[in-house]
Every structure is written in C-alpha cells, then in structure tokens.
Protein backbone atom coordinates (compact mmCIF):
# COMPACT_ATOMS: atom_id res chain seq x y z
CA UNK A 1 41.51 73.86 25.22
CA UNK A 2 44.90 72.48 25.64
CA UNK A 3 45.48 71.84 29.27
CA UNK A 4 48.84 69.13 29.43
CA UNK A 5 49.42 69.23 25.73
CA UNK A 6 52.96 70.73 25.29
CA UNK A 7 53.60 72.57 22.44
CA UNK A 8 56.42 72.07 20.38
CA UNK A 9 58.20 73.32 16.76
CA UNK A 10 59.91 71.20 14.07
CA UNK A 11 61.73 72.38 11.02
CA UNK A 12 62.01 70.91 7.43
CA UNK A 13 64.02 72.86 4.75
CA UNK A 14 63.57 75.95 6.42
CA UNK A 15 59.71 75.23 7.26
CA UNK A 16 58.66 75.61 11.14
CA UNK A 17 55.86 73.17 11.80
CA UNK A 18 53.68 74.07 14.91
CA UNK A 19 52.34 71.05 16.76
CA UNK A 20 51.15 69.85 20.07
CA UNK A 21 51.43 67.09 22.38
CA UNK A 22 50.24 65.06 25.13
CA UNK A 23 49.68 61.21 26.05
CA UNK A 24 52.07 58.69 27.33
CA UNK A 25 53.96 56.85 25.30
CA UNK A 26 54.51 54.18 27.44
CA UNK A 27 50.89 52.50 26.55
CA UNK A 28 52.60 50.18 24.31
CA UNK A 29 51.37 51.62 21.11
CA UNK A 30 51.79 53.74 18.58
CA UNK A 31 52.05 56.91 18.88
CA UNK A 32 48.85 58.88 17.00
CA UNK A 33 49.35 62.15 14.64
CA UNK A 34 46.19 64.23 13.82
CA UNK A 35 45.83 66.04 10.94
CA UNK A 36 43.49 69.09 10.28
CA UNK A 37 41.01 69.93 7.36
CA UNK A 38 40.37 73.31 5.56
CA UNK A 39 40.26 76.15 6.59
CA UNK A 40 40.86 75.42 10.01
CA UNK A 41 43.77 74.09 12.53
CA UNK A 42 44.57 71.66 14.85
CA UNK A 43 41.88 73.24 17.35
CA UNK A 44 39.29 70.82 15.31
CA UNK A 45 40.38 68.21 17.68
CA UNK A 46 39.68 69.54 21.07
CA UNK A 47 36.42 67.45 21.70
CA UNK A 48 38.45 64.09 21.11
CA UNK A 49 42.71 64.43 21.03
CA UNK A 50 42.07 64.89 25.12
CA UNK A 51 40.46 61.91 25.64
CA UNK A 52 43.08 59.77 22.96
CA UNK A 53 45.34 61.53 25.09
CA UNK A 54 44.21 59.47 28.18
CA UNK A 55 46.18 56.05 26.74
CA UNK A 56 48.73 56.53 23.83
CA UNK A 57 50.47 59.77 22.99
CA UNK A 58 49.11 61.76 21.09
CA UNK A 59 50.49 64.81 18.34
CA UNK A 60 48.60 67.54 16.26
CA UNK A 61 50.36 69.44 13.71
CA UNK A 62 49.45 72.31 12.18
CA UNK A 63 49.75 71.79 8.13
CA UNK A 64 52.21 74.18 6.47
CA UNK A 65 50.00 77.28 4.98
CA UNK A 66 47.36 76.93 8.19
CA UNK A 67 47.10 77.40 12.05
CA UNK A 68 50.71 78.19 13.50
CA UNK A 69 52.85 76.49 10.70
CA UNK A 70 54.24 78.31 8.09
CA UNK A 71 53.15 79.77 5.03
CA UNK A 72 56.26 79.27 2.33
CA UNK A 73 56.17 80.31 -1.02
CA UNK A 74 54.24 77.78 -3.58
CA UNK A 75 56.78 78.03 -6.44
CA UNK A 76 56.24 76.63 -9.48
CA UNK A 77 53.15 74.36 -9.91
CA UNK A 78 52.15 74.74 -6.20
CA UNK A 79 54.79 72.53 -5.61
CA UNK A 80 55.88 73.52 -2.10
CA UNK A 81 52.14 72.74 -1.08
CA UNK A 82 51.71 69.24 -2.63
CA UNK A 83 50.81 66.59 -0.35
CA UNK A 84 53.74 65.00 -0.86
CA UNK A 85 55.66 67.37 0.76
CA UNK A 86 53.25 67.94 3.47
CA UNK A 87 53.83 64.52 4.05
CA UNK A 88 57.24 64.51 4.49
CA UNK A 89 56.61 67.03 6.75
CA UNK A 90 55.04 64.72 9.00
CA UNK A 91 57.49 62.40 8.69
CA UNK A 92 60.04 64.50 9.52
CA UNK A 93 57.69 65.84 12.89
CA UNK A 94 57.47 62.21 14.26
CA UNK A 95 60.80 61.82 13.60
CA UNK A 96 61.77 64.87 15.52
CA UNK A 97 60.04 63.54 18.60
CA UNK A 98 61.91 59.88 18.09
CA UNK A 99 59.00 58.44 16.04
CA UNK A 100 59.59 56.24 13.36
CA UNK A 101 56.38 54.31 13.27
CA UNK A 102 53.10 56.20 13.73
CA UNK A 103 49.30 55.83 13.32
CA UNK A 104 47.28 59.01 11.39
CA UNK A 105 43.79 59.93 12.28
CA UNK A 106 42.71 62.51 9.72
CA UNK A 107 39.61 65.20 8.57
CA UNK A 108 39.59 66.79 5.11
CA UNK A 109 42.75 68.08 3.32
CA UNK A 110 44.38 66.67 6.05
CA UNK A 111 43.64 63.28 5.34
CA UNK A 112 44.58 63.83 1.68
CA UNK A 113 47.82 64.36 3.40
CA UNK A 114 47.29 61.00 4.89
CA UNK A 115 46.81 59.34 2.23
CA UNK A 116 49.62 60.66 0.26
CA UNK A 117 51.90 59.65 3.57
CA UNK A 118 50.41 55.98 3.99
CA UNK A 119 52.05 55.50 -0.32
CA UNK A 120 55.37 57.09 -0.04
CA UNK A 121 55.92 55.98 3.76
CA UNK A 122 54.24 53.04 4.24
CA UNK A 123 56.92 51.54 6.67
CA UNK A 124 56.27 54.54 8.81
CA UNK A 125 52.24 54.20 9.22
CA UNK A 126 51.08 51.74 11.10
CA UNK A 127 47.34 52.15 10.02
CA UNK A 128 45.00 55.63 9.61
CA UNK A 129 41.42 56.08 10.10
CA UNK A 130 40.17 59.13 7.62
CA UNK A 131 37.31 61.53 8.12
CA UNK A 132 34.81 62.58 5.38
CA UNK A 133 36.59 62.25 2.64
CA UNK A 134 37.03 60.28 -1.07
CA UNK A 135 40.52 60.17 -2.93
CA UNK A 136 40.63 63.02 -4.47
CA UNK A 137 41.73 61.74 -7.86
CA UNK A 138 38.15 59.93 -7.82
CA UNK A 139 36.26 62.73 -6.81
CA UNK A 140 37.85 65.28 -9.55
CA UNK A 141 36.99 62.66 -11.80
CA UNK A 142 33.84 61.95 -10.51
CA UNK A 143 32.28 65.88 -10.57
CA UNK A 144 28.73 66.63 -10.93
CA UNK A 145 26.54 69.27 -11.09
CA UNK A 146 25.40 68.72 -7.69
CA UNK A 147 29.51 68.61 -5.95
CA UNK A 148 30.24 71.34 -8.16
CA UNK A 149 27.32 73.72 -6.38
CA UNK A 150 27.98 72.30 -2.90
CA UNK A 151 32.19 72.45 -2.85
CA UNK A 152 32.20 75.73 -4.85
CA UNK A 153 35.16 76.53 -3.14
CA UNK A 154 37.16 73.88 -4.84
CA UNK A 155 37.01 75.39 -7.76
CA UNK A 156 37.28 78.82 -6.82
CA UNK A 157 40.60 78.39 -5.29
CA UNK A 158 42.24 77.18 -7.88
CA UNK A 159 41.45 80.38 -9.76
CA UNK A 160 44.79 81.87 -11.27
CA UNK A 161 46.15 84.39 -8.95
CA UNK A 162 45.54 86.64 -7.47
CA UNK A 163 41.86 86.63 -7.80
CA UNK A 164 40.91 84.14 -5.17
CA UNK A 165 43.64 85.91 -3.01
CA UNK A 166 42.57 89.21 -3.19
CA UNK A 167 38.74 88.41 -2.42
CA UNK A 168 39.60 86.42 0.78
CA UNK A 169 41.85 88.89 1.78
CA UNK A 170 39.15 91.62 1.68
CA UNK A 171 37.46 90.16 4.64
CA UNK A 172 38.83 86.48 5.19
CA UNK A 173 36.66 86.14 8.44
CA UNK A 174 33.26 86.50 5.73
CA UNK A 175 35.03 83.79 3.39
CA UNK A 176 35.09 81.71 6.82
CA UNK A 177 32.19 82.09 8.07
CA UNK A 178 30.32 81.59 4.20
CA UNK A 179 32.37 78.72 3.41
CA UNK A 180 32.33 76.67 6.70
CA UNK A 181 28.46 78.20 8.17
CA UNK A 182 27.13 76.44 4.96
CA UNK A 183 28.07 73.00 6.05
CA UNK A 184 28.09 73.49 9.75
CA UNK A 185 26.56 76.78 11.27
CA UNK A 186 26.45 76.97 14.81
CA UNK A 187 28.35 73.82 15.50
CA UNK A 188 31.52 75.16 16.67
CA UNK A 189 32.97 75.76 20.08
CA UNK A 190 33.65 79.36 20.66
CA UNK A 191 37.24 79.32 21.46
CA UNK A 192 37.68 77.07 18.14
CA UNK A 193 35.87 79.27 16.34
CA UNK A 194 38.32 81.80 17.69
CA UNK A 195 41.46 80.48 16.69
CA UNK A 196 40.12 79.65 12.89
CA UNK A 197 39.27 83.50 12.72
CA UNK A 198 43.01 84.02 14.12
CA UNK A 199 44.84 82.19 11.77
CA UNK A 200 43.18 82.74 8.84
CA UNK A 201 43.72 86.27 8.36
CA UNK A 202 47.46 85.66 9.27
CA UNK A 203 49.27 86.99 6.51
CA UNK A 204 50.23 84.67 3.87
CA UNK A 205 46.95 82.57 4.38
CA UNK A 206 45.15 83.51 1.49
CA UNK A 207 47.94 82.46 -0.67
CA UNK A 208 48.77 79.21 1.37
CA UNK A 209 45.48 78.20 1.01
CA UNK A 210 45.12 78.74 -2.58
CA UNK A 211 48.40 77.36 -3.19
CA UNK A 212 47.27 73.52 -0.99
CA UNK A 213 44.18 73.80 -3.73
CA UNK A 214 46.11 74.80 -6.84
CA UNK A 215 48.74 71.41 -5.82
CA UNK A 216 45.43 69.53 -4.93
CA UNK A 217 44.16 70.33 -8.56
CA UNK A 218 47.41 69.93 -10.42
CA UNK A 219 50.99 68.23 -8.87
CA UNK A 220 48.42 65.93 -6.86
CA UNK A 221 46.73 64.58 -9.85
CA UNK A 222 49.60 63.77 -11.39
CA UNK A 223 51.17 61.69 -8.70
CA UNK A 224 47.66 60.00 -7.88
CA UNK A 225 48.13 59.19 -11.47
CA UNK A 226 51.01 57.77 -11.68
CA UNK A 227 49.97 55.61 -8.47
CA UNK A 228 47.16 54.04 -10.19
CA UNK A 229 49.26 53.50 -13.29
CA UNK A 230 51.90 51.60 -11.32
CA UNK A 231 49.18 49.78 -9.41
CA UNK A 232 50.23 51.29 -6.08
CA UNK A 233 47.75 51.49 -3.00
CA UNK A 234 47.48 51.74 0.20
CA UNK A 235 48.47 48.48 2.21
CA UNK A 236 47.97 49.80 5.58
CA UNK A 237 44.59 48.98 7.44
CA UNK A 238 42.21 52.14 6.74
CA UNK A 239 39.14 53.16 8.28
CA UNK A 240 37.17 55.92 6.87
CA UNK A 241 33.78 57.73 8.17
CA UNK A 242 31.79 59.96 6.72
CA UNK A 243 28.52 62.47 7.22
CA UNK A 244 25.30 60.98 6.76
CA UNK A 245 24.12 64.17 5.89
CA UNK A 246 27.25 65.40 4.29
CA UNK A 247 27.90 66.46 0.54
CA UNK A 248 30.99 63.51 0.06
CA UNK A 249 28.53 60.78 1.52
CA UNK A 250 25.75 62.46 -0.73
CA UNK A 251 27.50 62.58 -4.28
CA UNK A 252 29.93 59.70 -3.66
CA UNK A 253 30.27 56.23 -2.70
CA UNK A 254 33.23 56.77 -0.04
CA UNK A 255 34.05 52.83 1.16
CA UNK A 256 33.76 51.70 -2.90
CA UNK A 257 36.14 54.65 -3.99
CA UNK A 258 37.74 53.60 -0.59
CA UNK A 259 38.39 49.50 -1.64
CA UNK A 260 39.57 50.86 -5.02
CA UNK A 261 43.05 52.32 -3.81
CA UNK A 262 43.62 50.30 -0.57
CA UNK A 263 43.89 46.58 0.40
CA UNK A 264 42.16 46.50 3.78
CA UNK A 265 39.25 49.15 4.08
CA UNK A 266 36.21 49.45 6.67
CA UNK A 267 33.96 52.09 7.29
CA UNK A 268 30.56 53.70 7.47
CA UNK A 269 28.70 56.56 7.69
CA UNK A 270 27.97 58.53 11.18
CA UNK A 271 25.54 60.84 11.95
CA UNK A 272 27.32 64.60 10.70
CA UNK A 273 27.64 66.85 8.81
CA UNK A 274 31.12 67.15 7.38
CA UNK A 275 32.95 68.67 10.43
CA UNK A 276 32.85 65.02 12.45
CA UNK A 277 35.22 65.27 14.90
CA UNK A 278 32.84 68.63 16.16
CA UNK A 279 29.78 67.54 15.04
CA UNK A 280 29.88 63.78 16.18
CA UNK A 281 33.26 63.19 18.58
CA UNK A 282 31.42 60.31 20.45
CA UNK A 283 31.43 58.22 17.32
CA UNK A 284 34.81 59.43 16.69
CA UNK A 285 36.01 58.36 19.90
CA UNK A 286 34.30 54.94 19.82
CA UNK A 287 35.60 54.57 15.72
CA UNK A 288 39.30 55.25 17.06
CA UNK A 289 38.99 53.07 20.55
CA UNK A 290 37.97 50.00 18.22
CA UNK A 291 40.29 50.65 15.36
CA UNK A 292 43.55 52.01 16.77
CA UNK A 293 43.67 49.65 19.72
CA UNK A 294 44.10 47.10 17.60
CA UNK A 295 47.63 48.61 16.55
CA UNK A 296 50.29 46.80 19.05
C-alpha cells in the first residue's frame, strides 16, 4: 500500500507519533497532513495520499490512541486525549520534518482534530478540507432520536470505565466489524481492512479509544465553548464534503453548521457513505486538486 512513502517517528512529551511520507516538496506548496477517522489508521488513505503524492508532499500520522502511535494514559478528564493536544501533536510532527506552515485534509475524529488545530494554530494552517463531519459542539447539541440510533457508539464510549473497555476487549475485531460493516460493509480494501483489525486489538486500544470519546464528550465541549463565547472561528479557507447517503448529511445541515464557526466555507455532498476517501476517492481527488492547488 505504501510503495515510496517513508516512514518516520516523532515524539511529544514522551508520545511517539507514527507517520508516513512521500511527495516532493519542491512543488511550491504546502506541504499536506492527513488525518484519520475512528476506528481506523492512516491506511484510510491509500486510494488517494498516492496520487496527492504525485505533486506536493504529502504526511499521514497516525493519531495518538490508534494505528502505530501511542496509546498514553488519559488522566484526569480524558485530558491527554483532547483534541487540543492531538493537535499539538501535529504541530509538533510538521515541525519535526521542518514544517511550519501546512495544509490538513481530514475524515472523522480526525478532522475534529483539524478543526481544533486550524483555532489554536491558525498561523500554521494554510487551509483544510474536512470529510463527513459537523462541529461536534453542534452535533451534541443538535441530538435526535434518529443520530442517537445510528452513532450508538458515541454514546457508548463514553460509558464510565471500564464497561465499554472490557466489551471491546472481548473480541475488538466483532466491535469493528459491527460498528464500521453498518455504515460501510464490503467497501474496504483487504489489506486496509487488515491493518484496522491489527491495530485495534493492540493493547491499550480499547482504552485509547474510549478515552478520544470521553475528551470528545467532556474537555472538548468545554473548549468549543469557550470558542463560541469569545467569538473565535476558523479564518482559514475550509472545504467540507459529506455522504449523500450518510447519517451526518442525513440528521444535519453540514455547510450551515459549517458557515457558523468559520469565515470562508464551501462544500457539498458526494456520493458515500461515510467512509469517503474509500467509498468515493475520485471525488476526493478532484475536491483536493481544486481546493488545495489554490494554496501557493
């Protein structure tokens, strides 16, 4: 899956971030990070980081608590898994490879960690194009009957411990396979599907996981918050996509939610499911090609 992507390690307060990467960086742009969803790794992007590969560099990082990274402690609150210190993680990646300015193309719970990035470093993103996803302040405040049913899994991970933990670590291959095959069965590339078996019964998983949902449904909030109080959004340009025939297009009104936290916002709705860059990487591709090119 990876032919001429070089892997690579970073470290952050004792944190060794896994990532990948490949691409020239002599295109004249910006270099582009990619950030994962749940409960997968940075093998999500195999149908599209190859051919964004072809003319600006290109790094995928595996979030702390998934894929390769690793799986500290949560501490009090979840704290060690909020997405502002995923973030800085990030930061402190690009900066690693001599980065200081980067573009983020994101899917899931990794583009809540884009989103978090593009407010507390906005000198440092140049713009970031966001897959299937609302903020998630709007969509916790936004629940219905019908999200509730369809992203059970929301609120079963932030369960108090160690319920949630224990049941996914009876058999955490059923709790992938019932939790993605819902929204996408079929759909994945075999070696993918491979390496989202392999990581998530890595030890520590369970809890990581847990612990990214537990910060998502608590620290988060509270720092979302206190954006929106302070009038705070995002000033970078910010493209987001989502499933036509996914739950988040479904229950929410993405690009409104969208225009309410950021300045400069485009976007529309492809032809997926919820796992785009699998299910639709043509539209990806074309989304990116038009949007990122733009970024001198």
């Amino acid at each position: 899956m990876w032919n001429g992507f070089q892997p690579l390690t970073a470290q952050r307060d004792g944190v060794t971030l896994f990532a990948r990467q490949a691409g020239a960086a002599a295109f004249g742009r910006p270099p582009l990070l990619l950030l994962h969803g749940h409960p997968q790794t940075m093998a999500m992007w195999h149908r599209v980081a190859p051919v964004l590969a072809q003319t600006r560099r290109v790094v995928l990082m595996d979030l702390r608590g998934y894929g390769d990274s690793d799986r500290p402690p949560a501490g009090e609150d979840s704290a060690a898994y909020a997405k502002r210190e995923m973030a800085m993680d990030a930061v402190a990646l690009m900066r690693s490879l001599g980065h200081e300015r980067f573009a983020v193309l994101a899917h899931d719970r990794g583009a809540r960690v884009a989103h978090r990035l593009a407010l507390d470093h906005p000198r440092a993103v140049t713009r970031l194009m966001l897959l299937d996803i609302a903020p998630t302040l709007a969509m916790y405040e936004g629940t219905t009957e019908a999200f509730a049913r369809a992203y059970w899994h929301w609120f079963f991970l932030i369960q108090p411990a160690p319920l949630p933990e224990r049941l996914i670590e009876a058999d955490p291959v059923a709790y992938l396979r019932d939790g993605m095959g819902r929204r996408g069965s079929g759909l994945f590339d075999s070696r993918a599907w491979a390496e989202y078996q392999r990581c998530i019964a890595s030890p520590g998983s369970a809890a990581a996981i847990c612990a990214d949902y537990r910060a998502g449904a608590g620290i988060d909030l509270e720092h979302d918050r206190a954006d929106r109080d302070a009038g705070r959004r995002v000033t970078q340009p910010l493209r987001v996509l989502w499933g036509a025939n996914g739950v988040v297009g479904r229950c929410f009104e993405p690009l409104k939610l969208w225009q309410a936290v950021a300045v400069d916002v485009t976007g529309r709705a492809v032809d997926s499911g919820h796992y785009i860059a699998e299910e639709a990487p043509d539209a990806v591709l074309s989304e990116a090609a038009d949007f990122f090119d733009k970024d001198e």
